[in-house]
N, C-alpha and C. Protein backbone atom coordinates (compact mmCIF):
# COMPACT_ATOMS: atom_id res chain seq x y z
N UNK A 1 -21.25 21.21 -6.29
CA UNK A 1 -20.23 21.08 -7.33
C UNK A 1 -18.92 20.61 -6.71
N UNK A 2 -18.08 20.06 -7.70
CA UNK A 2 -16.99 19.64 -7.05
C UNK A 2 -16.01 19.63 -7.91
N UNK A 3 -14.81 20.49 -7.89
CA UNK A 3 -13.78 20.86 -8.58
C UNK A 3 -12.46 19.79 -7.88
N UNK A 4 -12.56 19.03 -8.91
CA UNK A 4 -10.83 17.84 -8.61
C UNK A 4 -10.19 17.85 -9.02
N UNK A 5 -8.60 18.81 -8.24
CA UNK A 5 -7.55 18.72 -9.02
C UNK A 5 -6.60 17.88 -8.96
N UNK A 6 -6.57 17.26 -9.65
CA UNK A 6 -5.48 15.94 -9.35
C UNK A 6 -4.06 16.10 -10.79
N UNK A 7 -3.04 15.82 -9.83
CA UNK A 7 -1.76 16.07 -10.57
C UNK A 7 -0.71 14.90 -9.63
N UNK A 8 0.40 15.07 -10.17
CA UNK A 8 1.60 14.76 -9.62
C UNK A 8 1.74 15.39 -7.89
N UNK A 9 3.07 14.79 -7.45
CA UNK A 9 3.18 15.40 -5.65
C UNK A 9 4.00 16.55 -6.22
N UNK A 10 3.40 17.95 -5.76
CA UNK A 10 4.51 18.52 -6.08
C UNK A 10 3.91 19.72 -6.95
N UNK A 11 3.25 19.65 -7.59
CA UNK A 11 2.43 20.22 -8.91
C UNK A 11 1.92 21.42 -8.85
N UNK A 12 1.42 21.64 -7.45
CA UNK A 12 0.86 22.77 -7.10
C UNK A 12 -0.40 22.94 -6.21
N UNK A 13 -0.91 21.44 -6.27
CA UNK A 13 -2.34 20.89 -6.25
C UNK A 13 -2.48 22.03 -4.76
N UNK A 14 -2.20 21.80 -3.79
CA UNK A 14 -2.54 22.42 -2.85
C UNK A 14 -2.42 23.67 -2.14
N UNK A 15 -1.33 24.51 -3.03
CA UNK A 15 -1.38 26.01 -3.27
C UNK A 15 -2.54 26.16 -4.16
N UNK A 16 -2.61 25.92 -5.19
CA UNK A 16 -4.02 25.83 -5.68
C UNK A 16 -5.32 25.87 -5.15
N UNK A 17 -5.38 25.21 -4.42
CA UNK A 17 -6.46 24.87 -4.24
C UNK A 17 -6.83 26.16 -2.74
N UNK A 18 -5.99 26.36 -1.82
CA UNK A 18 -6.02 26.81 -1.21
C UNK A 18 -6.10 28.38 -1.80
N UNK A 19 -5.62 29.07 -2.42
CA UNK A 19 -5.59 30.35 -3.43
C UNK A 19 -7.24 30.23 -3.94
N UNK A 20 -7.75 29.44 -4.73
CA UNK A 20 -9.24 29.21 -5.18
C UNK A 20 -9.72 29.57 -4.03
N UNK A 21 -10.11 28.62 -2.90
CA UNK A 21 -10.91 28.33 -1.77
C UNK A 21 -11.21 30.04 -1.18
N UNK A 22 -9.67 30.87 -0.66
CA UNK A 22 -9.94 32.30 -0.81
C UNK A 22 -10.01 32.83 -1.13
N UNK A 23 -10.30 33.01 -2.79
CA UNK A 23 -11.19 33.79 -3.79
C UNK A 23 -12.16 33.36 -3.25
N UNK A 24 -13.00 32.28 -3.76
CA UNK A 24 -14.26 31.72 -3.77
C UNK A 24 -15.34 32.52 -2.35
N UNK A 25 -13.83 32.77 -1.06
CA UNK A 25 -14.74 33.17 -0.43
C UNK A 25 -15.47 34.72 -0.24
N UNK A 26 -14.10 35.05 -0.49
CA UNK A 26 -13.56 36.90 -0.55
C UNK A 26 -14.77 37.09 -1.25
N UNK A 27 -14.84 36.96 -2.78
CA UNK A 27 -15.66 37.32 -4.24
C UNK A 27 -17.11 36.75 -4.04
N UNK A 28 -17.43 35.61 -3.39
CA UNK A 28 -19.37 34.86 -3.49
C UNK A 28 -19.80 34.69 -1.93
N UNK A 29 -20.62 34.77 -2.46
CA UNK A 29 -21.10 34.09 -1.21
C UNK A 29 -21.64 32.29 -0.49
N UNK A 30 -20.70 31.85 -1.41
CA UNK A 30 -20.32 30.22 -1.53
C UNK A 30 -19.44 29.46 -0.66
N UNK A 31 -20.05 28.92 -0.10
CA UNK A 31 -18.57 28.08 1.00
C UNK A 31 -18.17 26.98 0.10
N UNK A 32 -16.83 27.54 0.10
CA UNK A 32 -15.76 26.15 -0.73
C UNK A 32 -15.07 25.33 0.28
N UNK A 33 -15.24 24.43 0.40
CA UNK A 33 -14.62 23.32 1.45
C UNK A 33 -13.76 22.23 0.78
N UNK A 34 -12.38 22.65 1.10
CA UNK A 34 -11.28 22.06 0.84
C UNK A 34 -11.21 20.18 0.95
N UNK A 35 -10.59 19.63 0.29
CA UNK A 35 -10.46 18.23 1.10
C UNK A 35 -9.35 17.73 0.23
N UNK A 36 -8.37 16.71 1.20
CA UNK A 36 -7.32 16.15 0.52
C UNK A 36 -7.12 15.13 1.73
N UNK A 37 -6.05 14.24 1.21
CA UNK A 37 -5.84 12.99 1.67
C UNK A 37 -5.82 13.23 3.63
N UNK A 38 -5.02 14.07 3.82
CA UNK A 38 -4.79 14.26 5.24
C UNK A 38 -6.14 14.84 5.86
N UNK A 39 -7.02 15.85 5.47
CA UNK A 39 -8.30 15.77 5.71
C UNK A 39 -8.71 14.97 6.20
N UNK A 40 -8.75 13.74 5.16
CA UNK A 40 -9.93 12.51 5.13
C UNK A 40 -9.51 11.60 6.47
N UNK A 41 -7.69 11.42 6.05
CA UNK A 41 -7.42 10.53 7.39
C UNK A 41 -8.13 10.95 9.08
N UNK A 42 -7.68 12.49 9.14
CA UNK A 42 -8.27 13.26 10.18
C UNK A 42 -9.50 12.92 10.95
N UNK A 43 -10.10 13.18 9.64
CA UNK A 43 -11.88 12.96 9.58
C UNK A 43 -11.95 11.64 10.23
N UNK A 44 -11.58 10.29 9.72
CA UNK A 44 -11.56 9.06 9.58
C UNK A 44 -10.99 8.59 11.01
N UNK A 45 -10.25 9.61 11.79
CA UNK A 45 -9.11 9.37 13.35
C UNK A 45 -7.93 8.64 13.23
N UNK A 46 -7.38 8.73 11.81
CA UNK A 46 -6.27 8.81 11.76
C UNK A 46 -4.96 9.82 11.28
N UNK A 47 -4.80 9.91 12.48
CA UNK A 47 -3.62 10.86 12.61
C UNK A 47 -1.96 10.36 12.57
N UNK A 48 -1.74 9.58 12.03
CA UNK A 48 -0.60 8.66 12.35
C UNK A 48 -0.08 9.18 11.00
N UNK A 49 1.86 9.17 11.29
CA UNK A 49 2.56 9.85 10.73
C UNK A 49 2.70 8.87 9.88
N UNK A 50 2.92 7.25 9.87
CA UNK A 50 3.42 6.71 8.74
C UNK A 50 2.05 6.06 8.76
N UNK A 51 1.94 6.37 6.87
CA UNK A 51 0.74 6.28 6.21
C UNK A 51 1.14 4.96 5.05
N UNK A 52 0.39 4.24 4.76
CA UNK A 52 0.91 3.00 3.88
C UNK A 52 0.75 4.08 1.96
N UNK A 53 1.33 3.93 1.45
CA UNK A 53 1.24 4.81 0.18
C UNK A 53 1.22 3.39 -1.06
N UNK A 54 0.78 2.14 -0.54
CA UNK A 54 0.29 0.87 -1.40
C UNK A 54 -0.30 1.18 -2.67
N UNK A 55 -0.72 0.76 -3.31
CA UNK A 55 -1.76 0.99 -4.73
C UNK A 55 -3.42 1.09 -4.02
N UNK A 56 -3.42 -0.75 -2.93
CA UNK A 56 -4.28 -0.57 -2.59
C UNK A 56 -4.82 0.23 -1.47
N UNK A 57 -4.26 1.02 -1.08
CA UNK A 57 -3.85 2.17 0.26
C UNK A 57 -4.34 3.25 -0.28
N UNK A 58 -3.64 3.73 -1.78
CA UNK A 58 -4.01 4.80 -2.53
C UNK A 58 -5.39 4.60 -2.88
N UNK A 59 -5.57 3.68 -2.84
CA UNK A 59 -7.17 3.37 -4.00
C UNK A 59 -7.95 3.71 -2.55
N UNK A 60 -8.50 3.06 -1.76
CA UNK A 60 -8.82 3.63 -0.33
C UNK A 60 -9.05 4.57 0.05
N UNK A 61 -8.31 5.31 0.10
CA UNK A 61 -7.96 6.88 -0.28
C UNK A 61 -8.71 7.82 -0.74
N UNK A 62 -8.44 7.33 -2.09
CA UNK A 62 -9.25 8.46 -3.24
C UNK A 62 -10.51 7.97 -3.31
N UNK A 63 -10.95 6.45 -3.02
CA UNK A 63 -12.64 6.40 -2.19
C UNK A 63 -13.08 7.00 -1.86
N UNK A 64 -12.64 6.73 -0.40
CA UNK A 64 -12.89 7.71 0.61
C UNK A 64 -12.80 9.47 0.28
N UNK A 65 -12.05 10.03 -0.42
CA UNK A 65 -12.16 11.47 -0.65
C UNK A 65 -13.28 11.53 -1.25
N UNK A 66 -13.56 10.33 -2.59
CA UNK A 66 -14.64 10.97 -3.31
C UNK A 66 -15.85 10.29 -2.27
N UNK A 67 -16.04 9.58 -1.41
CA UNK A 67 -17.36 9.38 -0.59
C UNK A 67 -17.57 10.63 -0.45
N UNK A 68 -16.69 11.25 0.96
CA UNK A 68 -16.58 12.49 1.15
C UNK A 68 -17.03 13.67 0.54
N UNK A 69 -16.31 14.14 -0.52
CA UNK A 69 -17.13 14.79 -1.43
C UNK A 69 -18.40 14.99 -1.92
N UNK A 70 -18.85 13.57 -1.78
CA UNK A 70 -20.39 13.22 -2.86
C UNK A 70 -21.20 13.62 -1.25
N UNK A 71 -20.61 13.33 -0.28
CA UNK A 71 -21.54 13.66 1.25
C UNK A 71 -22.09 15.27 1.04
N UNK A 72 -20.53 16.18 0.86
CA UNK A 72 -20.84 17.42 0.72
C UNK A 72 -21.78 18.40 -0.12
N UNK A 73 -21.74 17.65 -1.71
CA UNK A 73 -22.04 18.29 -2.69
C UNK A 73 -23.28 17.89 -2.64
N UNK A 74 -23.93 16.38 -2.20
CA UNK A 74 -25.55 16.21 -1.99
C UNK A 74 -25.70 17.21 -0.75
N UNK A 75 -25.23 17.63 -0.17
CA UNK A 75 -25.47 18.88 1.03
C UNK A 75 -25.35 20.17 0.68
N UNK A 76 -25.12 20.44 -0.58
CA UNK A 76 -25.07 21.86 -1.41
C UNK A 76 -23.79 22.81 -1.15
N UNK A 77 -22.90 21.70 -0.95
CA UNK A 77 -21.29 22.96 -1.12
C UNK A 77 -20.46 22.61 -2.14
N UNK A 78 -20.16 23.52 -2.14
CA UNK A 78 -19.09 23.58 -3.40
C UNK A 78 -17.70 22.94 -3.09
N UNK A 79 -17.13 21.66 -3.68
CA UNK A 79 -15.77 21.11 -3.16
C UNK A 79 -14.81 21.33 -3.83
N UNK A 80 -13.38 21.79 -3.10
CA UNK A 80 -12.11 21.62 -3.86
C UNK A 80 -11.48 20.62 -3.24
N UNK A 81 -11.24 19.60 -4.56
CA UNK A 81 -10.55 18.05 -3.76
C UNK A 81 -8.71 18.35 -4.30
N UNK A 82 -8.02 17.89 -3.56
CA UNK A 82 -6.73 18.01 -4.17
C UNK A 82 -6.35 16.24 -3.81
N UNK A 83 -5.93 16.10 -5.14
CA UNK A 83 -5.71 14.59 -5.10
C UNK A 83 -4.21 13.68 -5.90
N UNK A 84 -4.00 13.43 -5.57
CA UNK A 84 -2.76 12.50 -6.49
C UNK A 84 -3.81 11.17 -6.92
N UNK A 85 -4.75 11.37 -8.08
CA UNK A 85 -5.34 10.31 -8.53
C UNK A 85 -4.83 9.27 -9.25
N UNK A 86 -4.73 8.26 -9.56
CA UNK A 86 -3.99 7.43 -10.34
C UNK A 86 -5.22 6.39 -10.92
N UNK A 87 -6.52 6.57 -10.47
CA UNK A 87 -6.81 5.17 -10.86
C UNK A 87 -8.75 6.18 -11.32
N UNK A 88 -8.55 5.50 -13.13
CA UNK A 88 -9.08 5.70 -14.01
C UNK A 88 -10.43 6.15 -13.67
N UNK A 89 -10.79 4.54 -13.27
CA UNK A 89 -12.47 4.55 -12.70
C UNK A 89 -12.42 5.10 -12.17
N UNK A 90 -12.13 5.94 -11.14
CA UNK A 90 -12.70 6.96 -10.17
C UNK A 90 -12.97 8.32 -10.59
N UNK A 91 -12.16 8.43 -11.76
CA UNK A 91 -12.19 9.77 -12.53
C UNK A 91 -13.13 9.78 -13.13
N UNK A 92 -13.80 8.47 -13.87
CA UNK A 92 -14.46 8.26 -14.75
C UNK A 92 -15.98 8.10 -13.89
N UNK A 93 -16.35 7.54 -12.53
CA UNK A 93 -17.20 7.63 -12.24
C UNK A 93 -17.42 8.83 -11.34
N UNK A 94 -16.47 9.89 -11.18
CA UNK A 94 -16.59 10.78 -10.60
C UNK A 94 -17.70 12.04 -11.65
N UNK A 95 -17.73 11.38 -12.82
CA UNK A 95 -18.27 12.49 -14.27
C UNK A 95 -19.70 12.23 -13.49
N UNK A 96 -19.90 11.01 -13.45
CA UNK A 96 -21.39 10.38 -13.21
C UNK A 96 -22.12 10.87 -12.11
N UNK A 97 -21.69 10.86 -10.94
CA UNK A 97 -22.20 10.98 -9.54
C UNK A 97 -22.22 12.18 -9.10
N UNK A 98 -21.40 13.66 -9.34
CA UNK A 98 -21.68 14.94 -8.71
C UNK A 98 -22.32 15.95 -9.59
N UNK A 99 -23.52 16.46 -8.83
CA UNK A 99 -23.73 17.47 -9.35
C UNK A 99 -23.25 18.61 -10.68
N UNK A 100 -22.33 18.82 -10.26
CA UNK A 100 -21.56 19.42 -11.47
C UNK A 100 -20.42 18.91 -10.82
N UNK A 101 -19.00 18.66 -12.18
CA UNK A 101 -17.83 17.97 -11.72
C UNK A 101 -17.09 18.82 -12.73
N UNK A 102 -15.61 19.41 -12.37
CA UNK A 102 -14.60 19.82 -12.93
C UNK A 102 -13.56 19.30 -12.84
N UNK A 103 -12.87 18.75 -13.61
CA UNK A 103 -11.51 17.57 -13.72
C UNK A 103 -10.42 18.82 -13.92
N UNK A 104 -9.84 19.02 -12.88
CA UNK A 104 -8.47 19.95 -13.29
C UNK A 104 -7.09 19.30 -13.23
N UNK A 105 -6.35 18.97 -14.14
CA UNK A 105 -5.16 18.47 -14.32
C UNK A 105 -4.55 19.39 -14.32
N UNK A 106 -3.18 19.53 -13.04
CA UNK A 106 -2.21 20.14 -13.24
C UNK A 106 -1.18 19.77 -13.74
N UNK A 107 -0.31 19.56 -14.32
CA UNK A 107 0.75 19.13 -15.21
C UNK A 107 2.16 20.08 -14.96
N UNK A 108 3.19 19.37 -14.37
CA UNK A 108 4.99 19.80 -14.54
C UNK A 108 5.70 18.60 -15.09
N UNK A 109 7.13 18.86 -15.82
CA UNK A 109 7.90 17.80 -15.94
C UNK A 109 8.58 17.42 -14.53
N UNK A 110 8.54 16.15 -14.72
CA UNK A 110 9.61 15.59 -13.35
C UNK A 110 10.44 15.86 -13.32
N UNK A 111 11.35 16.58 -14.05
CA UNK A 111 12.72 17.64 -13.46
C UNK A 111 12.26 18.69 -12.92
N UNK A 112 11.24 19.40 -12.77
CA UNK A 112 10.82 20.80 -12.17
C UNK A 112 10.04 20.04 -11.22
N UNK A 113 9.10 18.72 -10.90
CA UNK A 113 8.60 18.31 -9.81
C UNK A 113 9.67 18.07 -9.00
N UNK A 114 10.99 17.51 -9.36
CA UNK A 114 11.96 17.26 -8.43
C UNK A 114 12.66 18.44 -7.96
N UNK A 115 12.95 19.17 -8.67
CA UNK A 115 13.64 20.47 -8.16
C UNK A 115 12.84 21.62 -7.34
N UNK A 116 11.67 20.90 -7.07
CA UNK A 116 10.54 21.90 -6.09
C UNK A 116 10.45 20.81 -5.19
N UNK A 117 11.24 19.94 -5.14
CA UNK A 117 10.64 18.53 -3.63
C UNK A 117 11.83 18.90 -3.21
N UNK A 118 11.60 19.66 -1.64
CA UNK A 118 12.23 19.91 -0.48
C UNK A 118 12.55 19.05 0.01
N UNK A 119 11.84 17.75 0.11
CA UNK A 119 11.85 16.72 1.13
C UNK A 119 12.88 15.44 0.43
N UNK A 120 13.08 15.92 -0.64
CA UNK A 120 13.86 14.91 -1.71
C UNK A 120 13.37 13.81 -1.99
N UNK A 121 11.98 13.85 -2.34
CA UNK A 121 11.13 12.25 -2.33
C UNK A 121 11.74 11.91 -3.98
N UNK A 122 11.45 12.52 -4.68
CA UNK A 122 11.50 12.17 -6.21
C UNK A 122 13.28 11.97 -6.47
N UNK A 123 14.28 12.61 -6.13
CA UNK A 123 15.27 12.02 -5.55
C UNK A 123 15.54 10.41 -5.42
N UNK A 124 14.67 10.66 -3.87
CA UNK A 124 15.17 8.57 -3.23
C UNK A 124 14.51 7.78 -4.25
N UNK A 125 13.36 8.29 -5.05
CA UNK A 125 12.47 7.43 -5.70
C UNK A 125 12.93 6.97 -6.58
N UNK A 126 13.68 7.94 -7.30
CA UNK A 126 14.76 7.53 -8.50
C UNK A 126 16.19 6.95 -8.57
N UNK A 127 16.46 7.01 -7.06
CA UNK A 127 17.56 6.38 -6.58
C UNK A 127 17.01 4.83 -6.19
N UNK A 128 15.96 4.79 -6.04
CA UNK A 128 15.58 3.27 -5.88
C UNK A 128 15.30 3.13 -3.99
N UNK A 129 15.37 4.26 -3.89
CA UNK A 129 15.60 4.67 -1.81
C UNK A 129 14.37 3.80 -1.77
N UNK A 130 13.24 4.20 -1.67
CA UNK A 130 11.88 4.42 -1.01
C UNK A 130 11.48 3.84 -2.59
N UNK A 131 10.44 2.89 -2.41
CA UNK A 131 9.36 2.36 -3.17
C UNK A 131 7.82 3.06 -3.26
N UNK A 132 6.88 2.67 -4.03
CA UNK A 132 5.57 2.97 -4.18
C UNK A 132 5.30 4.44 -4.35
N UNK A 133 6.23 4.83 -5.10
CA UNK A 133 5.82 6.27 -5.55
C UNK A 133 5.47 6.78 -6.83
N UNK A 134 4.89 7.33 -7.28
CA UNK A 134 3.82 7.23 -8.26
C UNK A 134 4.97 8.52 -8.83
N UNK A 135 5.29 8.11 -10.26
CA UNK A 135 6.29 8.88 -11.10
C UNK A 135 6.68 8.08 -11.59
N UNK A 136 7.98 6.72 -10.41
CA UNK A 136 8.89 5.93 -11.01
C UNK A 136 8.31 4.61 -10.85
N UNK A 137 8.16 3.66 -9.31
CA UNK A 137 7.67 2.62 -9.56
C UNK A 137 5.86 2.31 -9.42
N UNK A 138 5.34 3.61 -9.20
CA UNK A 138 4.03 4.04 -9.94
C UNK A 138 3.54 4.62 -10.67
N UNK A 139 2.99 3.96 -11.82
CA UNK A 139 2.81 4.98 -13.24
C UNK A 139 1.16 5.77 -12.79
N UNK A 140 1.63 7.00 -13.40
CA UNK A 140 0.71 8.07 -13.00
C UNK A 140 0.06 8.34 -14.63
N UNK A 141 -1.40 7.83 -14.56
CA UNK A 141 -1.90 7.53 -15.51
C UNK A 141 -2.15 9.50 -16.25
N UNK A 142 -2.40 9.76 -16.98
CA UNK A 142 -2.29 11.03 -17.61
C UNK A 142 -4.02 10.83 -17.94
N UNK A 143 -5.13 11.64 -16.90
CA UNK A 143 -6.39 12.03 -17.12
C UNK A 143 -6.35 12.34 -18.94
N UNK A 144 -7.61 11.58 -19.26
CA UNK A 144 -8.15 11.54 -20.41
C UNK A 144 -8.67 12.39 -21.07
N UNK A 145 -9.88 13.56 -20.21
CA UNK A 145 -10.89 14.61 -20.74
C UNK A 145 -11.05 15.51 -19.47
N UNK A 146 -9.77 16.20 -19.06
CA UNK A 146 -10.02 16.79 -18.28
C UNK A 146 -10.58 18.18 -18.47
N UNK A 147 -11.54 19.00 -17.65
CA UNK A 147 -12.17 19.89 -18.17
C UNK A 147 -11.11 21.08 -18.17
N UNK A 148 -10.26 21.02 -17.63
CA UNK A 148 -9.29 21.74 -17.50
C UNK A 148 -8.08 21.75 -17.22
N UNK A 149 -6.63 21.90 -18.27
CA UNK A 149 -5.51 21.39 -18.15
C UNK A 149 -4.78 22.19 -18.27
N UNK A 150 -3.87 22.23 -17.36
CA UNK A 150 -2.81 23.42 -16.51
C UNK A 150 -1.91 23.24 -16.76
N UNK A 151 -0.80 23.78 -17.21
CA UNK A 151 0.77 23.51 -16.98
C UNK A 151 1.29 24.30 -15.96
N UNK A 152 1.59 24.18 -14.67
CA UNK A 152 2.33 24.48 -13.58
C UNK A 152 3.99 25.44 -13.88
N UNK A 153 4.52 24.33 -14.25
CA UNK A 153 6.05 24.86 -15.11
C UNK A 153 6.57 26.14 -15.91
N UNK A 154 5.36 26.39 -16.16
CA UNK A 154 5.35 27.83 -17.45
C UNK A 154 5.42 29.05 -16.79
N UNK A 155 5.27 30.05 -17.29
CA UNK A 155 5.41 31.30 -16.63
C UNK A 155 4.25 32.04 -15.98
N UNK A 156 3.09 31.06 -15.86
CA UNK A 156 2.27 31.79 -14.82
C UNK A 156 2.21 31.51 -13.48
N UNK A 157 1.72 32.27 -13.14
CA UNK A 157 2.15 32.30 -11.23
C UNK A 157 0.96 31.63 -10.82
N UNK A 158 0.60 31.14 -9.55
CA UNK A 158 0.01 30.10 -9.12
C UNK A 158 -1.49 31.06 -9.32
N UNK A 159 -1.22 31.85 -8.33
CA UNK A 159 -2.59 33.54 -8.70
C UNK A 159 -3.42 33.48 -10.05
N UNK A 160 -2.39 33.27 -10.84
CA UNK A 160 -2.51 33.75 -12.14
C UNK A 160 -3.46 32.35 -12.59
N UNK A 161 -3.07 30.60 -12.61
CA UNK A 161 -3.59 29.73 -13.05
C UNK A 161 -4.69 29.47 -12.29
N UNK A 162 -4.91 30.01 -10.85
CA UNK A 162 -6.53 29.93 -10.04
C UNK A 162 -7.27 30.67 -11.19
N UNK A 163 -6.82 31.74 -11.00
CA UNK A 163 -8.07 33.16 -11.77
C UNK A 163 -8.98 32.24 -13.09
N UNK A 164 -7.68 31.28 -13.89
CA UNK A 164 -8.26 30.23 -15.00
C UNK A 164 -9.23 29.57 -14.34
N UNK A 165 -8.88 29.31 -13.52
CA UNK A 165 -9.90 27.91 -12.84
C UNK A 165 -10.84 28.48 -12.44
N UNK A 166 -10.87 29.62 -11.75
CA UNK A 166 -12.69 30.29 -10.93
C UNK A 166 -13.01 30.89 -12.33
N UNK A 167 -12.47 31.40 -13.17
CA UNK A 167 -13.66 31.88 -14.31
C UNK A 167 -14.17 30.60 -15.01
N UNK A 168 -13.81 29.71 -15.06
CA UNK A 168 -14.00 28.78 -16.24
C UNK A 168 -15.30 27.97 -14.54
N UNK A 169 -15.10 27.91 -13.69
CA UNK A 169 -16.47 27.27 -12.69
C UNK A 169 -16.94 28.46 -12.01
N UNK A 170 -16.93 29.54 -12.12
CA UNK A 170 -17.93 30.28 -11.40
C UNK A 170 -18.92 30.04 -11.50
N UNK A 171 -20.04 30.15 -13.31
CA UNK A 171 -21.24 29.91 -12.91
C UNK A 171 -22.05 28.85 -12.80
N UNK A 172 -21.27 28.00 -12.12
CA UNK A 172 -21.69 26.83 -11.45
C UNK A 172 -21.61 27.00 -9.96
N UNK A 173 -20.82 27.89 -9.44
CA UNK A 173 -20.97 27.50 -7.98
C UNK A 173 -22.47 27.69 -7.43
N UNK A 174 -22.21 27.28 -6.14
CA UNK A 174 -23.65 27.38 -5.47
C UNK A 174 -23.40 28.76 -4.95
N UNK A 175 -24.30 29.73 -5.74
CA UNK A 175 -24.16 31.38 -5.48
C UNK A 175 -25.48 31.56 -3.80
N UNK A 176 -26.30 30.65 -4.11
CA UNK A 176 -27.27 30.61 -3.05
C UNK A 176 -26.85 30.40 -1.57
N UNK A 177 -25.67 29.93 -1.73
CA UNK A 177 -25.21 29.55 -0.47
C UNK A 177 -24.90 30.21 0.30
N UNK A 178 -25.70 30.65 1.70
CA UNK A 178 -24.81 31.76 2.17
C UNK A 178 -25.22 31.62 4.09
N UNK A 179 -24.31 30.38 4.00
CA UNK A 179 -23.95 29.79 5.13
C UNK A 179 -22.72 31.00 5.71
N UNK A 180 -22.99 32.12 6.42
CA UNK A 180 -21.43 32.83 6.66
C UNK A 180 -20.84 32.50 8.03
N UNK A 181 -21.70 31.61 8.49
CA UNK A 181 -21.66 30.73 10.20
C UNK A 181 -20.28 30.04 10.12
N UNK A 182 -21.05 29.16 8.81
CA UNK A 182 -19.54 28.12 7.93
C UNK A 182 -18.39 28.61 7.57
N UNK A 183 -18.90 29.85 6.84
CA UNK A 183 -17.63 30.42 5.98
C UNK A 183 -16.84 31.08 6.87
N UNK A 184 -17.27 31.50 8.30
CA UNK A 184 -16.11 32.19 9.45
C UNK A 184 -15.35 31.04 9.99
N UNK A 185 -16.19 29.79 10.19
CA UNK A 185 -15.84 28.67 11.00
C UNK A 185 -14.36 27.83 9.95
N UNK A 186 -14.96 28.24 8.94
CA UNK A 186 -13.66 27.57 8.33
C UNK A 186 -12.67 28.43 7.63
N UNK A 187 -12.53 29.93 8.12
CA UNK A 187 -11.73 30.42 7.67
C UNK A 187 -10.90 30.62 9.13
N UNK A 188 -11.31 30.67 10.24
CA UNK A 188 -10.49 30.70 11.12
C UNK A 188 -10.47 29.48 12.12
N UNK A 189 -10.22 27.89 11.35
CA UNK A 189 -9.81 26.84 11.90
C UNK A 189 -8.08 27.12 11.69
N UNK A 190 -7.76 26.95 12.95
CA UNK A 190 -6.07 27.12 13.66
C UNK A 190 -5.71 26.44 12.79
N UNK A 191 -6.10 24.86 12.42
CA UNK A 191 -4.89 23.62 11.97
C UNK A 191 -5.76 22.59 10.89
N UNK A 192 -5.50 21.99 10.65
CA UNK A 192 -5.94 20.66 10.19
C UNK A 192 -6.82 19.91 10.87
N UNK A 193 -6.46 19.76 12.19
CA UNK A 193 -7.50 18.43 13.17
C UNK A 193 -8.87 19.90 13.16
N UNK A 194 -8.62 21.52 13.25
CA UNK A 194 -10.21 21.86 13.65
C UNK A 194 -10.74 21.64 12.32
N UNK A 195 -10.24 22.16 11.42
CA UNK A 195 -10.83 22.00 10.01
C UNK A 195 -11.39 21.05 9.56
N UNK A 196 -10.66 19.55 10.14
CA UNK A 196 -11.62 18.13 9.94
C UNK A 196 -12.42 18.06 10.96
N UNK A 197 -12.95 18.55 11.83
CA UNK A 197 -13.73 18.38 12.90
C UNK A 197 -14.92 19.03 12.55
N UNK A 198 -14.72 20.47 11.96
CA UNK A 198 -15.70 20.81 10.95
C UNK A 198 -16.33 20.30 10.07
N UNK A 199 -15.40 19.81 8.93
CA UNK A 199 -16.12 19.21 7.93
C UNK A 199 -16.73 17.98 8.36
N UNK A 200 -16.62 17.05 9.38
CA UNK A 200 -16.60 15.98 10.19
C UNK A 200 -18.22 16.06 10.36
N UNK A 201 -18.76 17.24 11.13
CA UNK A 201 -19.63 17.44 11.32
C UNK A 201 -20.63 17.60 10.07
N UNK A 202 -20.27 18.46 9.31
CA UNK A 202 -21.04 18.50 7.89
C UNK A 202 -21.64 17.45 7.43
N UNK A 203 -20.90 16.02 7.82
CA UNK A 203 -21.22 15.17 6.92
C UNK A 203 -21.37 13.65 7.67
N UNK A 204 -21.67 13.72 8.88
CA UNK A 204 -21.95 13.10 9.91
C UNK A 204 -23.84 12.60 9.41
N UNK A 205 -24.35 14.19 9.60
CA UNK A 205 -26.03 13.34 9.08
C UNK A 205 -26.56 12.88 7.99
N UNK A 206 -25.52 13.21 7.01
CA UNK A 206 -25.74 11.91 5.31
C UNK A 206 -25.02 10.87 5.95
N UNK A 207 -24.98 10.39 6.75
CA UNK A 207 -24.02 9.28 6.80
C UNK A 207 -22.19 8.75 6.49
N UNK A 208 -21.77 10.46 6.20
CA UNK A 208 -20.48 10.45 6.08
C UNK A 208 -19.73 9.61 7.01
């Protein structure tokens, strides 16, 4: 199965996802294996700080995550993708190709996405600073039929909008799964580079 939450930068996507991933593990006996853009680069041996954020850069991207994914879930794990998706078809052929698929849209207004960006991206973006950012001079298409749609902004706490998300896919996960080799190995990866070195491996003999 493969749960994709794709929203705005900023949204929550990856507190999210990370909050799920340790339920999922605490509560089943299911390995949930995380993946997002920096993952994939990892995976892929790129580690390089400036990343091209193009249309066709982005599109690349969210390929590659969903290759990724489709490696895992034909291998029987359960995926949480966190994604800044923008481009239709992928959403749309993502219904087609996994096992079971959950479309989670998180949703804030861009005054509360900006007033949670530390880094002041949505800021320069609107100042005209920095180009190719998906808000102002990239339109961020608004998912069509998502199986599940979140508002971030409101008064529930991040805790609170997982708990929505694992009841509404629990009984889909893979309950059979009970890899706990995996589930130690990826609960106590130090950083990012062990965590892709892990999943790296996972998906090395489908041809990942």
């Amino acid at each position: 199965m493969v749960i994709w939450l794709v929203g705005m930068s900023g949204v929550g996507k990856t507190t999210i996802a990370d909050i799920l991933f340790k339920k999922i593990s605490k509560e089943t006996n299911s390995n949930a294996i995380p993946i997002d853009g920096d993952i994939v680069r990892l995976i892929d041996g790129n580690n390089k700080k400036e990343t091209s954020y193009s249309l066709e850069a982005r599109y690349q991207n969210a390929k590659r995550i969903q290759e990724i994914s489709l490696a895992l879930d034909q291998s029987g794990e359960d995926v949480i993708c966190s994604i800044l998706c923008i481009f239709p078809d992928i959403l749309k052929e993502n219904k087609k190709i996994f096992s079971n698929y959950y479309e989670v849209f998180l949703e804030a207004s861009l005054a509360e996405l900006e007033r949670r960006d530390i880094k002041g991206l949505y800021e320069s973006a609107r100042k005209g600073e920095i180009s190719d950012f998906v808000g102002y001079d990239i339109e961020f298409p608004i998912p069509k039929a998502p199986n599940i749609h979140l508002k971030t902004d409101q008064n529930k706490t991040a805790k609170e909008l997982t708990t929505i998300i694992y009841d509404e896919i629990y009984h889909d996960l893979n309950l059979a799964n009970k890899n706990t080799d995996l589930k130690s190995r990826l609960s106590e990866a130090r950083n990012a580079i062990d965590y892709a070195a892990i999943v790296s491996k996972l998906i090395k003999p489908l041809g990942g």
